[in-house]
Protein backbone atom coordinates (compact mmCIF):
# COMPACT_ATOMS: atom_id res chain seq x y z
CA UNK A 1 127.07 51.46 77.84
CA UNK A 2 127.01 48.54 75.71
CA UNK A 3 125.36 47.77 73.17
CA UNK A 4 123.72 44.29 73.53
CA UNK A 5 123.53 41.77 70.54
CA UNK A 6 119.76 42.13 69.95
CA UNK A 7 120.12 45.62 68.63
CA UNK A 8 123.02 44.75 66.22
CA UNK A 9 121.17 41.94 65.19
CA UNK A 10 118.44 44.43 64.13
CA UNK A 11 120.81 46.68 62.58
CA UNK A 12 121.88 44.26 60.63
CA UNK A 13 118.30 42.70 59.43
CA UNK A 14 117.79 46.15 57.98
CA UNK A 15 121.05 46.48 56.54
CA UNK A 16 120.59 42.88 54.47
CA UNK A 17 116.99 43.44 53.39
CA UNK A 18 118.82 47.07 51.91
CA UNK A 19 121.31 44.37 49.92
CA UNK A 20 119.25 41.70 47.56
CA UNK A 21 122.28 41.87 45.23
CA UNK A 22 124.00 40.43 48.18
CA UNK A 23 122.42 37.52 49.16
CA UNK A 24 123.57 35.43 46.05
CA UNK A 25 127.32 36.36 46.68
CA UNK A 26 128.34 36.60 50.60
CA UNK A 27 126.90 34.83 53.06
CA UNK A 28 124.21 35.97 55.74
CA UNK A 29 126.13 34.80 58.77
CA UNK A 30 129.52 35.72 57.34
CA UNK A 31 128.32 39.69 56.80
CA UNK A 32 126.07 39.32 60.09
CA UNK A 33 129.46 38.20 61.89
CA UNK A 34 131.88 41.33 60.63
CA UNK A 35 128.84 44.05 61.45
CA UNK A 36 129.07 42.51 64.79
CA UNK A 37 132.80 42.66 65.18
CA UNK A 38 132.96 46.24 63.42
CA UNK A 39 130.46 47.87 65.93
CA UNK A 40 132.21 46.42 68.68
CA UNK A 41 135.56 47.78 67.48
CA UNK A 42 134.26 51.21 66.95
CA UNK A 43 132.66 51.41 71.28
CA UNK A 44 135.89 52.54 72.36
CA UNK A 45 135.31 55.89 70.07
CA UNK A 46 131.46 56.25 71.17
CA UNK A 47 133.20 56.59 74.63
CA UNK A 48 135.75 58.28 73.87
CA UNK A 49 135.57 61.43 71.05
CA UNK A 50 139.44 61.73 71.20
CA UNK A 51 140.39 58.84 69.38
CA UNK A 52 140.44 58.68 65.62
CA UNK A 53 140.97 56.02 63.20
CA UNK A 54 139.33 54.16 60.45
CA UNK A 55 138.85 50.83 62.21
CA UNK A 56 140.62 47.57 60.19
CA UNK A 57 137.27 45.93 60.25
CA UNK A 58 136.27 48.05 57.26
CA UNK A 59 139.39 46.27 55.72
CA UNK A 60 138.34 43.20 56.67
CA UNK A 61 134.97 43.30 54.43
CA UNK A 62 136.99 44.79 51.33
CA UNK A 63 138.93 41.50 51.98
CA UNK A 64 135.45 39.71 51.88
CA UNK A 65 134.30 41.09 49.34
CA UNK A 66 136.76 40.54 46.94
CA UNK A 67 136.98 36.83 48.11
CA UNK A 68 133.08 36.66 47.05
CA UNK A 69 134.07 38.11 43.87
CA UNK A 70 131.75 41.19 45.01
CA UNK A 71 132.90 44.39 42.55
CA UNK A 72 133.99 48.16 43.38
CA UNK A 73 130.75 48.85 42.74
CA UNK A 74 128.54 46.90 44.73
CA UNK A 75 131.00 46.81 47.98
CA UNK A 76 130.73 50.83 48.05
CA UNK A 77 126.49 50.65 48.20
CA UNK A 78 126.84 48.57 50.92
CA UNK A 79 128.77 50.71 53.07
CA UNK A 80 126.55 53.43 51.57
CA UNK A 81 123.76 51.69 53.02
CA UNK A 82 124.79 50.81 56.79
CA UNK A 83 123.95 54.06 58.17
CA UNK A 84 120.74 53.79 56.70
CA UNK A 85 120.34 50.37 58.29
CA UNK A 86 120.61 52.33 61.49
CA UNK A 87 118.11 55.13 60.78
CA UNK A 88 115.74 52.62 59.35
CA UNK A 89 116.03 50.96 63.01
CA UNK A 90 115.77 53.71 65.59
CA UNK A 91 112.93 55.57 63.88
CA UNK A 92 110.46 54.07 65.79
CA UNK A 93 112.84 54.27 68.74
CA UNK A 94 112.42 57.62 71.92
CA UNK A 95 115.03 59.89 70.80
CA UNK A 96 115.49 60.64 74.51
CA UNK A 97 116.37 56.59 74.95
CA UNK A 98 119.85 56.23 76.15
CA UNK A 99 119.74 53.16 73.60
CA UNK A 100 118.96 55.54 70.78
CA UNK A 101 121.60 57.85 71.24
CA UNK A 102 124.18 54.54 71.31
CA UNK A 103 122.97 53.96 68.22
CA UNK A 104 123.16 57.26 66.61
CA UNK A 105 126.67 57.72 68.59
CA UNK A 106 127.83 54.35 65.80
CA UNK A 107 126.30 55.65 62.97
CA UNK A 108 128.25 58.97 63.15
CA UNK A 109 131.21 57.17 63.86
CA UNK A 110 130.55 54.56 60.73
CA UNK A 111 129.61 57.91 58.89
CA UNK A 112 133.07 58.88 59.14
CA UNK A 113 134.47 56.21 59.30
CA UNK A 114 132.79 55.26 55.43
CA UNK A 115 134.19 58.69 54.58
CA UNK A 116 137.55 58.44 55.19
CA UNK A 117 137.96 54.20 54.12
CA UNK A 118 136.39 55.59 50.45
CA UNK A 119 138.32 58.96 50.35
CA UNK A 120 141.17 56.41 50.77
CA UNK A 121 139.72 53.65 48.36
CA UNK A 122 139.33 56.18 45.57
CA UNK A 123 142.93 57.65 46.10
CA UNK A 124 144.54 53.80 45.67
CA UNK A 125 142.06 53.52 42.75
CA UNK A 126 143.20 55.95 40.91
CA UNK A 127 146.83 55.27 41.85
CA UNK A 128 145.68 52.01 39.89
CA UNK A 129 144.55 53.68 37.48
CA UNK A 130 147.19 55.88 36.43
CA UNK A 131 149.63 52.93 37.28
CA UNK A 132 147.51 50.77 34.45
CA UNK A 133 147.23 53.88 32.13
CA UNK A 134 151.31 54.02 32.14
CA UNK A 135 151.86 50.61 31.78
CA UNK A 136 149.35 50.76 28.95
CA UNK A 137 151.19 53.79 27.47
CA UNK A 138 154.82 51.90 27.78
CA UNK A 139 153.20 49.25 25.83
CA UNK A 140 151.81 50.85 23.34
CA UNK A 141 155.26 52.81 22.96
CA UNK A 142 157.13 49.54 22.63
CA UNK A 143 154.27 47.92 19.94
CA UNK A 144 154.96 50.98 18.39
CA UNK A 145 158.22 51.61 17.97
CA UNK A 146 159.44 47.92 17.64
CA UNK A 147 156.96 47.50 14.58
CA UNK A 148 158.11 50.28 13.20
CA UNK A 149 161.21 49.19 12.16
CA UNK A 150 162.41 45.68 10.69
CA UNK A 151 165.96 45.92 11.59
CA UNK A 152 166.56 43.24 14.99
CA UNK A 153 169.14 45.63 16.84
CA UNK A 154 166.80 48.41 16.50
CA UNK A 155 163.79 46.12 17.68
CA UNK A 156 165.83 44.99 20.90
CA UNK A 157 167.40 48.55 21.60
CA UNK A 158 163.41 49.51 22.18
CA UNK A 159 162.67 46.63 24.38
CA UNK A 160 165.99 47.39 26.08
CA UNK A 161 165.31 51.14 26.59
CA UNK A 162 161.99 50.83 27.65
CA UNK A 163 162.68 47.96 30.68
CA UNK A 164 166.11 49.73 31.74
CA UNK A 165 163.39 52.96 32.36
CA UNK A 166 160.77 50.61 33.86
CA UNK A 167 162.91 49.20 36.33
CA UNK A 168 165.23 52.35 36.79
CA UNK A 169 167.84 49.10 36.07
CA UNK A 170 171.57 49.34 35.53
CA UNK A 171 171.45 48.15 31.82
CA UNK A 172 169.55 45.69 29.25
CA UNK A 173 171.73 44.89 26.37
CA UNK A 174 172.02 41.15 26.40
CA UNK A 175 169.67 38.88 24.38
CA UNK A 176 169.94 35.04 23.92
CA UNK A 177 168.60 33.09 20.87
CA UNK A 178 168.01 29.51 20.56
CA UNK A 179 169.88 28.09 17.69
CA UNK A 180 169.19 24.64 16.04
CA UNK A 181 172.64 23.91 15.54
CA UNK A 182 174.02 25.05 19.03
CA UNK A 183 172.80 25.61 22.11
CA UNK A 184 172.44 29.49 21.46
CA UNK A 185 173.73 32.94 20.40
CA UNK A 186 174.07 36.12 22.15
CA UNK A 187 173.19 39.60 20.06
CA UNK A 188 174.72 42.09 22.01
CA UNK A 189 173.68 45.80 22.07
CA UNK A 190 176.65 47.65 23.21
CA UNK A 191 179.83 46.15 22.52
CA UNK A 192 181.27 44.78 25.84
CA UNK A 193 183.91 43.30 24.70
CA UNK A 194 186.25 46.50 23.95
CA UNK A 195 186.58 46.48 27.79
CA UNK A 196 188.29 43.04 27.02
CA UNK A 197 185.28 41.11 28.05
CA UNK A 198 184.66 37.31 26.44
CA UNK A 199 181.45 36.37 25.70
CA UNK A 200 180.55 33.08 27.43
CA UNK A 201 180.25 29.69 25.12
CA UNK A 202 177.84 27.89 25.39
CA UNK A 203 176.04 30.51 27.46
CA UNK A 204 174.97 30.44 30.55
CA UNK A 205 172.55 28.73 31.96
CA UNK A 206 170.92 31.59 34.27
CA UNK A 207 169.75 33.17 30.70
CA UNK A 208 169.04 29.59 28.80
CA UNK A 209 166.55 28.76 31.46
CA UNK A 210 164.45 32.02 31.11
CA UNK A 211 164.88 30.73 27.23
CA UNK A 212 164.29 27.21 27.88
CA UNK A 213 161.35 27.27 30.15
CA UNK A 214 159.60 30.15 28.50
CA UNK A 215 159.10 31.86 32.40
CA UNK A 216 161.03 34.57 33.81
CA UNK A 217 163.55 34.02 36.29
CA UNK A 218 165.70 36.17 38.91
CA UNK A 219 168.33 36.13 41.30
CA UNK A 220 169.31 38.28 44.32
CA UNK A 221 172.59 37.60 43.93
CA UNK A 222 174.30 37.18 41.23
CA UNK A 223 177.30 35.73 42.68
CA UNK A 224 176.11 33.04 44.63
CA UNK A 225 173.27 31.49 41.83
CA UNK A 226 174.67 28.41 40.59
CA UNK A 227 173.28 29.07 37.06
CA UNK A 228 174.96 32.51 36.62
CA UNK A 229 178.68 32.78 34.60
CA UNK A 230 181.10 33.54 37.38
CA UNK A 231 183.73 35.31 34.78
CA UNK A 232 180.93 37.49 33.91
CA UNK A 233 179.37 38.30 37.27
CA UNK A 234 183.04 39.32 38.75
CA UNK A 235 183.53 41.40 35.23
CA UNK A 236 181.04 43.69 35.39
CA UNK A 237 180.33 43.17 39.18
CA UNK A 238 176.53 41.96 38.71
CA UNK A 239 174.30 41.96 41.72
CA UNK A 240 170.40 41.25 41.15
CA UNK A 241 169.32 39.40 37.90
CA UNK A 242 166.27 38.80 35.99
CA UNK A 243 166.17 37.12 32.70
CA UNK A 244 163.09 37.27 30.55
CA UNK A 245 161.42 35.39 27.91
CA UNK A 246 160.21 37.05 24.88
CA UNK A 247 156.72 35.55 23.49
CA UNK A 248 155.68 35.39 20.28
CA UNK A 249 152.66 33.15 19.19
CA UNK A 250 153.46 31.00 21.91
CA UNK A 251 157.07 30.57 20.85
CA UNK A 252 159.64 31.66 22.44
CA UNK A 253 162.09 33.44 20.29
CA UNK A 254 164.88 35.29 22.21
CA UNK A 255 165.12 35.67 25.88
CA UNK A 256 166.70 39.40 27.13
CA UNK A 257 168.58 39.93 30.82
CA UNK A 258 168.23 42.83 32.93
CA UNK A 259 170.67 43.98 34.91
CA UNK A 260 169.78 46.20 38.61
CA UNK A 261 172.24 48.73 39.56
CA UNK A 262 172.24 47.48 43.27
CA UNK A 263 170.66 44.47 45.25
CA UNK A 264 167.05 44.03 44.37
CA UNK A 265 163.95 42.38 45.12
CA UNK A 266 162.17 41.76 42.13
CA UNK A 267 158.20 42.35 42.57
CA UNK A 268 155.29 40.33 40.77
CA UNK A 269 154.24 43.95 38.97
CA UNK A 270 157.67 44.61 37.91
CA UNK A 271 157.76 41.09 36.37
CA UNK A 272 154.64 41.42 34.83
CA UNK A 273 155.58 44.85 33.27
CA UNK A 274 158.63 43.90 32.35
CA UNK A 275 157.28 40.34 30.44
CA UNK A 276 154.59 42.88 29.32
CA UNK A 277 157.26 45.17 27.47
CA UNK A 278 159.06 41.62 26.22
CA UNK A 279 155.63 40.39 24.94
CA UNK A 280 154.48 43.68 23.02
CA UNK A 281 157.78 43.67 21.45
CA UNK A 282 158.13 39.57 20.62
CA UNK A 283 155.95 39.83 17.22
CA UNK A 284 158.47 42.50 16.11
CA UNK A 285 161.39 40.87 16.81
CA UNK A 286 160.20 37.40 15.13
CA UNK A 287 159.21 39.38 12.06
CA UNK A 288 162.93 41.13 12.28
CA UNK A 289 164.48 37.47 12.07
CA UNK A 290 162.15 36.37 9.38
CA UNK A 291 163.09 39.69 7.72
CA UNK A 292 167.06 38.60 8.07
CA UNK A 293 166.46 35.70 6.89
CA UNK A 294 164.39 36.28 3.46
CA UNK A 295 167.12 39.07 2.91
CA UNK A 296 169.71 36.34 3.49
CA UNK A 297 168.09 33.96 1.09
CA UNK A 298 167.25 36.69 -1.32
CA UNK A 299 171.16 37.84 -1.51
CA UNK A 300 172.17 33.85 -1.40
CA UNK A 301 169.73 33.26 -4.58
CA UNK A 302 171.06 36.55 -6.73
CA UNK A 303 174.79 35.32 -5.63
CA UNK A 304 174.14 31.69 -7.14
CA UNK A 305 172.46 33.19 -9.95
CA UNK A 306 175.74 35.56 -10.82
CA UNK A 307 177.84 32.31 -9.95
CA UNK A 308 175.78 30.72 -12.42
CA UNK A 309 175.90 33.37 -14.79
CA UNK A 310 179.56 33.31 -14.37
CA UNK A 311 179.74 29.78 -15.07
CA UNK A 312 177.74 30.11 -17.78
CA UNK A 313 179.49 32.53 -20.00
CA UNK A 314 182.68 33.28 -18.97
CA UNK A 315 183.50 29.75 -18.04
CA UNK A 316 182.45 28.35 -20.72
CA UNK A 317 184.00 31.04 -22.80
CA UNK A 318 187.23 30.12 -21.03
CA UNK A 319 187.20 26.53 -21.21
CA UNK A 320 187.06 26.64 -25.13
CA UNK A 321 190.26 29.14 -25.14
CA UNK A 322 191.65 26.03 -23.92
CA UNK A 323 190.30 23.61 -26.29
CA UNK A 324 191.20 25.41 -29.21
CA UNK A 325 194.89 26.58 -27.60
CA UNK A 326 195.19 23.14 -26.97
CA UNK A 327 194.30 22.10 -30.37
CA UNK A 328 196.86 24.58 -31.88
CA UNK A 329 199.64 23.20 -29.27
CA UNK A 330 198.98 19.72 -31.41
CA UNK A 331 199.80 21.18 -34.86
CA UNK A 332 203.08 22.14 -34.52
CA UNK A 333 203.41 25.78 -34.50
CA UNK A 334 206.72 27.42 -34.95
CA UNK A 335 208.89 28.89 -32.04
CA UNK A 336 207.66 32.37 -31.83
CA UNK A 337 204.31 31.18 -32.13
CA UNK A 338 204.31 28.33 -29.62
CA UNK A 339 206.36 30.87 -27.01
CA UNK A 340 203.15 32.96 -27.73
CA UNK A 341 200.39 30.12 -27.20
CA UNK A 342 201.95 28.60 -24.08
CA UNK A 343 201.59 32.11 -22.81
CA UNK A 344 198.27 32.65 -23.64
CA UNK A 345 197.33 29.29 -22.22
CA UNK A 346 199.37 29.89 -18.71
CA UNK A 347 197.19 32.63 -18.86
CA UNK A 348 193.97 31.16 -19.36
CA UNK A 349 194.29 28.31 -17.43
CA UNK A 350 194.91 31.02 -14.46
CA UNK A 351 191.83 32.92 -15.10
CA UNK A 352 189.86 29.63 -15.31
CA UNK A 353 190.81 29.01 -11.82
CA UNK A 354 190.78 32.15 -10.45
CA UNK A 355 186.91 31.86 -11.86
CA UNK A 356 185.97 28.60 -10.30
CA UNK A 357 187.53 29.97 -7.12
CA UNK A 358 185.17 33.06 -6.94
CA UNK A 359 182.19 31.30 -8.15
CA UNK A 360 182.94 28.39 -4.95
CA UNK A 361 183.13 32.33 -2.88
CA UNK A 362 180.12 33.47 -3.99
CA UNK A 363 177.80 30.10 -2.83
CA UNK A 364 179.79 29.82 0.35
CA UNK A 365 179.89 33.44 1.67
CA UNK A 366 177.08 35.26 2.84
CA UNK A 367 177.91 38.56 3.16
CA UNK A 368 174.58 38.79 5.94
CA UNK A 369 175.08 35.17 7.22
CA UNK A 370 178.73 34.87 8.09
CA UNK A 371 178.56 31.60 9.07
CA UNK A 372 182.92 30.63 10.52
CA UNK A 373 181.69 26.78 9.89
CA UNK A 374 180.40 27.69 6.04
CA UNK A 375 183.78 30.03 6.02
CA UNK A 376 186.28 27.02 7.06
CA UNK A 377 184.12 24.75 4.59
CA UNK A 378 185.17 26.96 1.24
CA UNK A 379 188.94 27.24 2.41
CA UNK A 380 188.98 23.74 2.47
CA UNK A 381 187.37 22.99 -0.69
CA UNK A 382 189.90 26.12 -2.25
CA UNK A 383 192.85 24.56 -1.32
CA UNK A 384 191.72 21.07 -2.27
CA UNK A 385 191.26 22.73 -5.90
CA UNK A 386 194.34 24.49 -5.39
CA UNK A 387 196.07 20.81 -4.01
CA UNK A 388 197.14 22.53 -1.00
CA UNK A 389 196.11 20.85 2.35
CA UNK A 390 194.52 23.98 4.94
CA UNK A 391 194.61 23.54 8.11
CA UNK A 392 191.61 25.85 10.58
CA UNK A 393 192.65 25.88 13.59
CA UNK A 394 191.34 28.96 14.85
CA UNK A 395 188.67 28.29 18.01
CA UNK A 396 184.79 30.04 17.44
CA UNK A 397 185.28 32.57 20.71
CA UNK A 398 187.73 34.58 18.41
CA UNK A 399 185.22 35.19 15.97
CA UNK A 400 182.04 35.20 18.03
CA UNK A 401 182.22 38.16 19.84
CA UNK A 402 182.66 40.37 16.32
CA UNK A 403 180.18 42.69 14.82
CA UNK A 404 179.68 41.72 11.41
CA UNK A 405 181.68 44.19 10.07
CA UNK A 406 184.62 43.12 11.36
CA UNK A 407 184.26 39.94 10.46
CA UNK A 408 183.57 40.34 7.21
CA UNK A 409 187.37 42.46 6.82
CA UNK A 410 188.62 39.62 8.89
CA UNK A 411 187.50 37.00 6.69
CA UNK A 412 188.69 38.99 3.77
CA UNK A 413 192.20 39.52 5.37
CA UNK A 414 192.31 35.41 5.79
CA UNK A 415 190.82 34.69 2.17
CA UNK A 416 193.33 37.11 0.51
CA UNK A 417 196.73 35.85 2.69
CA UNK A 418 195.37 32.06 1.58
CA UNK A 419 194.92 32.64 -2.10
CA UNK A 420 198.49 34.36 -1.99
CA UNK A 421 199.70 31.76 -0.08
CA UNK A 422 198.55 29.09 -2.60
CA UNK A 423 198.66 31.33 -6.00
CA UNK A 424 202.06 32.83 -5.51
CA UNK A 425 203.90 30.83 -2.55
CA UNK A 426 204.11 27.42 -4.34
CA UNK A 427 203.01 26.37 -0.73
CA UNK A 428 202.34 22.25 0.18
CA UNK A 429 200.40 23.42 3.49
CA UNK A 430 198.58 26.56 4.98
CA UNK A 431 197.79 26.69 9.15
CA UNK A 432 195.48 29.05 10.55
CA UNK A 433 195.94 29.80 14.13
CA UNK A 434 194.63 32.63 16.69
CA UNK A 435 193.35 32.99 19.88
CA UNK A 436 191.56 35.93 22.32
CA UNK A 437 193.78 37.46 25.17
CA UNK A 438 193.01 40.23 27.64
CA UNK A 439 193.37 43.35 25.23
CA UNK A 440 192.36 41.77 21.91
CA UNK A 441 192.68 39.17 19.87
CA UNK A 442 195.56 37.75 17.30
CA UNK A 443 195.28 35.38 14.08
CA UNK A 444 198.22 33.52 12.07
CA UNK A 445 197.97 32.63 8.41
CA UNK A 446 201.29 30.55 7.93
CA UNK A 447 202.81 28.47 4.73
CA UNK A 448 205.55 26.16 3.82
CA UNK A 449 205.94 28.30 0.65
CA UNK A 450 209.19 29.90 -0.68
CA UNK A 451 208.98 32.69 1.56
CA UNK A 452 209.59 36.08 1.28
CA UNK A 453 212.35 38.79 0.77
CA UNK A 454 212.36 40.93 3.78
CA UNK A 455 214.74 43.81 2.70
CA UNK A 456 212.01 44.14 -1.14
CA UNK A 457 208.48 43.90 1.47
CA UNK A 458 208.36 47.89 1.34
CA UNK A 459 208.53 47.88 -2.25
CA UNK A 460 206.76 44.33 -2.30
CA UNK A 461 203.73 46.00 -0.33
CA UNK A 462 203.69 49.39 -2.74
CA UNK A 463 203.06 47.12 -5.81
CA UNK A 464 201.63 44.33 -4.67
CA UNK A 465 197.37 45.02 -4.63
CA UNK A 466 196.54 41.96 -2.60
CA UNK A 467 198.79 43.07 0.36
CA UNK A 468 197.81 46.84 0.09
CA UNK A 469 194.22 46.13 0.41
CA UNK A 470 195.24 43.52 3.28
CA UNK A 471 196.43 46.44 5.58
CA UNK A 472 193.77 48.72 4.27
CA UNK A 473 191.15 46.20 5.68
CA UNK A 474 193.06 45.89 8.54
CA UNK A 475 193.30 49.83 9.12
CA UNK A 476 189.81 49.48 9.03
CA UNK A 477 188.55 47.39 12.02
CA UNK A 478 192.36 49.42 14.06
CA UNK A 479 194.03 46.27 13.52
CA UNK A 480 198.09 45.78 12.43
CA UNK A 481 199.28 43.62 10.02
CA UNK A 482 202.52 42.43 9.88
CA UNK A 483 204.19 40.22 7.28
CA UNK A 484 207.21 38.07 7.86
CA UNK A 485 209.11 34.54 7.08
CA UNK A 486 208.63 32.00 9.24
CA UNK A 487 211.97 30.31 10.83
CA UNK A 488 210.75 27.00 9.21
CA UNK A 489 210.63 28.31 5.82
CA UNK A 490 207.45 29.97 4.77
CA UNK A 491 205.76 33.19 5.15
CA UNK A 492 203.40 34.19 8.04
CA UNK A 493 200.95 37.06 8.05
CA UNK A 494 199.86 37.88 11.39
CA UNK A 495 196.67 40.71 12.49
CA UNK A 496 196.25 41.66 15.56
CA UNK A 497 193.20 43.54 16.86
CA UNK A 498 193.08 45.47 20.49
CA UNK A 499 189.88 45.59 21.83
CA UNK A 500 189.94 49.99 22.80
């Protein structure tokens, strides 16, 4: 039997005078339209006990409701309600009516039908809930532990860690920075490039736009997205990207990549946990590079203070040796004297220069800021005091993929074979060459000097301090150093470092 469109009409009068909260929020027809469709789609179970099923309908109104910006709360006492709406109907109604039992037939059915749609609602609400409890645990984790230090690598090994176990992704280690002076610099956690990997510059663009535009951005494929670094992608054999922005005050200030172990889609909650993890960690990691920074101006300010210091009182001290062995020089001393004076002023004159050359060291060389343009700048100026014309022709993608470290025994290894080359080589000219191949990297410090005696180097190398702490810096980073005349005259010193 059917039930005609009077009665759910009536039904549904009760039901709305039940629901004052309602009538500012969801319209009368609208809610007077589903009820009709619901009861409809629930006849085929009044007929038939056999079939089961919460009917979509029920759906249908949580869709509603949330569309009228109705809460949890509210949407539940509604449903809560609709079997009273059809007690509060048939009351007055024969229970014997075959109309009566029709009705009662739908309320049982909406009965369990409310049962099973809220046993339901309540399980995916507090899946929510323990979903929103994690994230806010992760979070708080990452705030945390990336405030918690004020060293950067340890900042961005947290945020790393923390998406990598997030996304159950293949690896996190790769963070762009902008740079004023270039278009930006990688920090990189593990160090790729012992498996003879080169570190694109400029970067590319797949990780400057996440950087650039502030937003998040992915790729299914890694191979075929134009913005991705093919060298790279066939390297490690990338598949699914997604490089994120980290947010600091509104600021972007680094921006990190994520790497899936297989083919992904990326979903809107994984992007917003992961920019969630980037965010709680952005403060820390701007207050890291602040802290970098005031520890490289603080060490840049105490090494011009000892340069000035240096200047000050040895310097000086030095520069009236001078005066006054030049001022003996003019009064005629006798032979064993002036022998003795000329000496003493060789002597000074040396130390006078090897003091204005480490006083030009210490205000160009940062020991935390190792800056190749600020390191090829002070060679320069050292050989112009030294009248010696150097020539830097070594390209940046030697140097850039180097931990600090290294570079600093690097640099040393190049500063020591120059001074040598213009101290003790009577050289006119001094070339610095290298370049990156597939298991390492090589650099050349050649002169036009007098060269040096082959068969004496052993000897040469157990006396001579400069070249033993050469190959003791080069021991340290596993490089070799080898020492040998060039076929134009000269000397060349050459390190090579494999990349294990």
């Amino acid at each position: 039997m059917k039930i005609e469109n009077v009665h759910i009409e009536k039904v549904f009068e009760h039901w709305w005078n039940l629901l004052p909260e309602l009538h500012s929020s969801m319209g009368k027809e609208v809610l007077s339209g589903w009820l009709n469709s619901y009861i409809k789609g629930i006849r085929p179970r009044v007929m038939d006990d056999t079939l089961d099923g919460t009917d979509e309908n029920l759906e249908e109104l949580l869709r509603l409701s949330h569309f009228s910006g109705i809460n949890h709360q509210l949407y539940f006492k509604s449903l809560f309600l609709l079997p009273q709406a059809f007690q509060d109907y048939t009351k007055s109604m024969d229970p014997s009516s075959s109309i009566y039992n029709e009705l009662d037939d739908s309320r049982k059915i909406v009965m369990d039908d409310l049962a099973g749609h809220i046993g339901e609602s309540f399980a995916i609400t507090r899946d929510l809930l323990q979903k929103e409890l994690n994230t806010t645990a992760t979070l708080l984790r990452v705030t945390k532990a990336a405030n918690s230090s004020l060293e950067l690598v340890t900042v961005l090994r947290t945020i790393s860690d923390e998406v990598v176990l997030a996304l159950h992704a293949r690896a996190c280690n790769s963070f762009l920075f902008p740079d004023p002076e270039k278009v930006g610099y990688y920090i990189i956690l593990d160090d790729v490039t012992k498996e003879g990997y080169v570190i694109p510059d400029p970067p590319e663009l797949f990780g400057l736009d996440a950087l650039q535009r502030g937003e998040p951005v992915m790729c299914y494929d890694a191979a075929l997205d134009p913005r991705t670094d093919k060298r790279t992608v066939a390297f490690f054999n990338l598949k699914s990207l997604l490089a994120f922005p980290l947010i600091s005050k509104g600021r972007v200030v680094a921006a990190g990549l994520v790497v899936m172990n297989d083919y992904h889609h990326f979903t809107q909650s994984e992007i917003d946990l992961v920019m969630g993890i980037a965010n709680s960690g952005a403060l820390a990691v701007e207050n890291a590079g602040l802290h970098d920074t005031q520890l490289q101006l603080a060490i840049a300010q105490e090494r011009d203070l000892l340069g000035q210091e240096l200047h000050d009182r040895i310097a000086q001290t030095l520069a009236v040796v001078k005066l006054n062995l030049n001022y003996l020089l003019l009064h005629q001393p006798n032979d064993e004297m002036l022998s003795k004076i000329q000496e003493t002023k060789a002597l000074a004159d040396e130390a006078y220069q090897d003091l204005r050359d480490a006083i030009l060291g210490l205000r160009f060389l940062k020991a935390t800021d190792y800056k190749i343009s600020d390191f090829e700048e002070y060679l320069s100026t050292y050989g112009a005091h030294r009248n010696v014309e150097i020539r830097f022709e070594i390209p940046e993608k030697v140097f850039q993929s180097l931990s600090i470290e290294i570079l600093l025994q690097v640099g040393k290894i190049i500063e020591e074979a120059v001074v040598n080359s213009c101290k003790h080589a009577s050289a006119q000219h001094v070339w610095l060459k290298g370049d990156t191949g597939e298991h390492g990297f090589w650099i050349t410090i050649e002169d036009d000097g007098i060269g040096i005696d082959e068969t004496k180097l052993k000897t040469i190398q157990d006396e001579h301090f400069g070249i033993k702490i050469m190959q003791e810096r080069a021991s340290k980073v596993d490089g070799v150093l080898t020492i040998s005349n060039r076929p134009d005259g000269g000397t060349c010193v050459k390190l090579e470092i494999e990349r294990g």
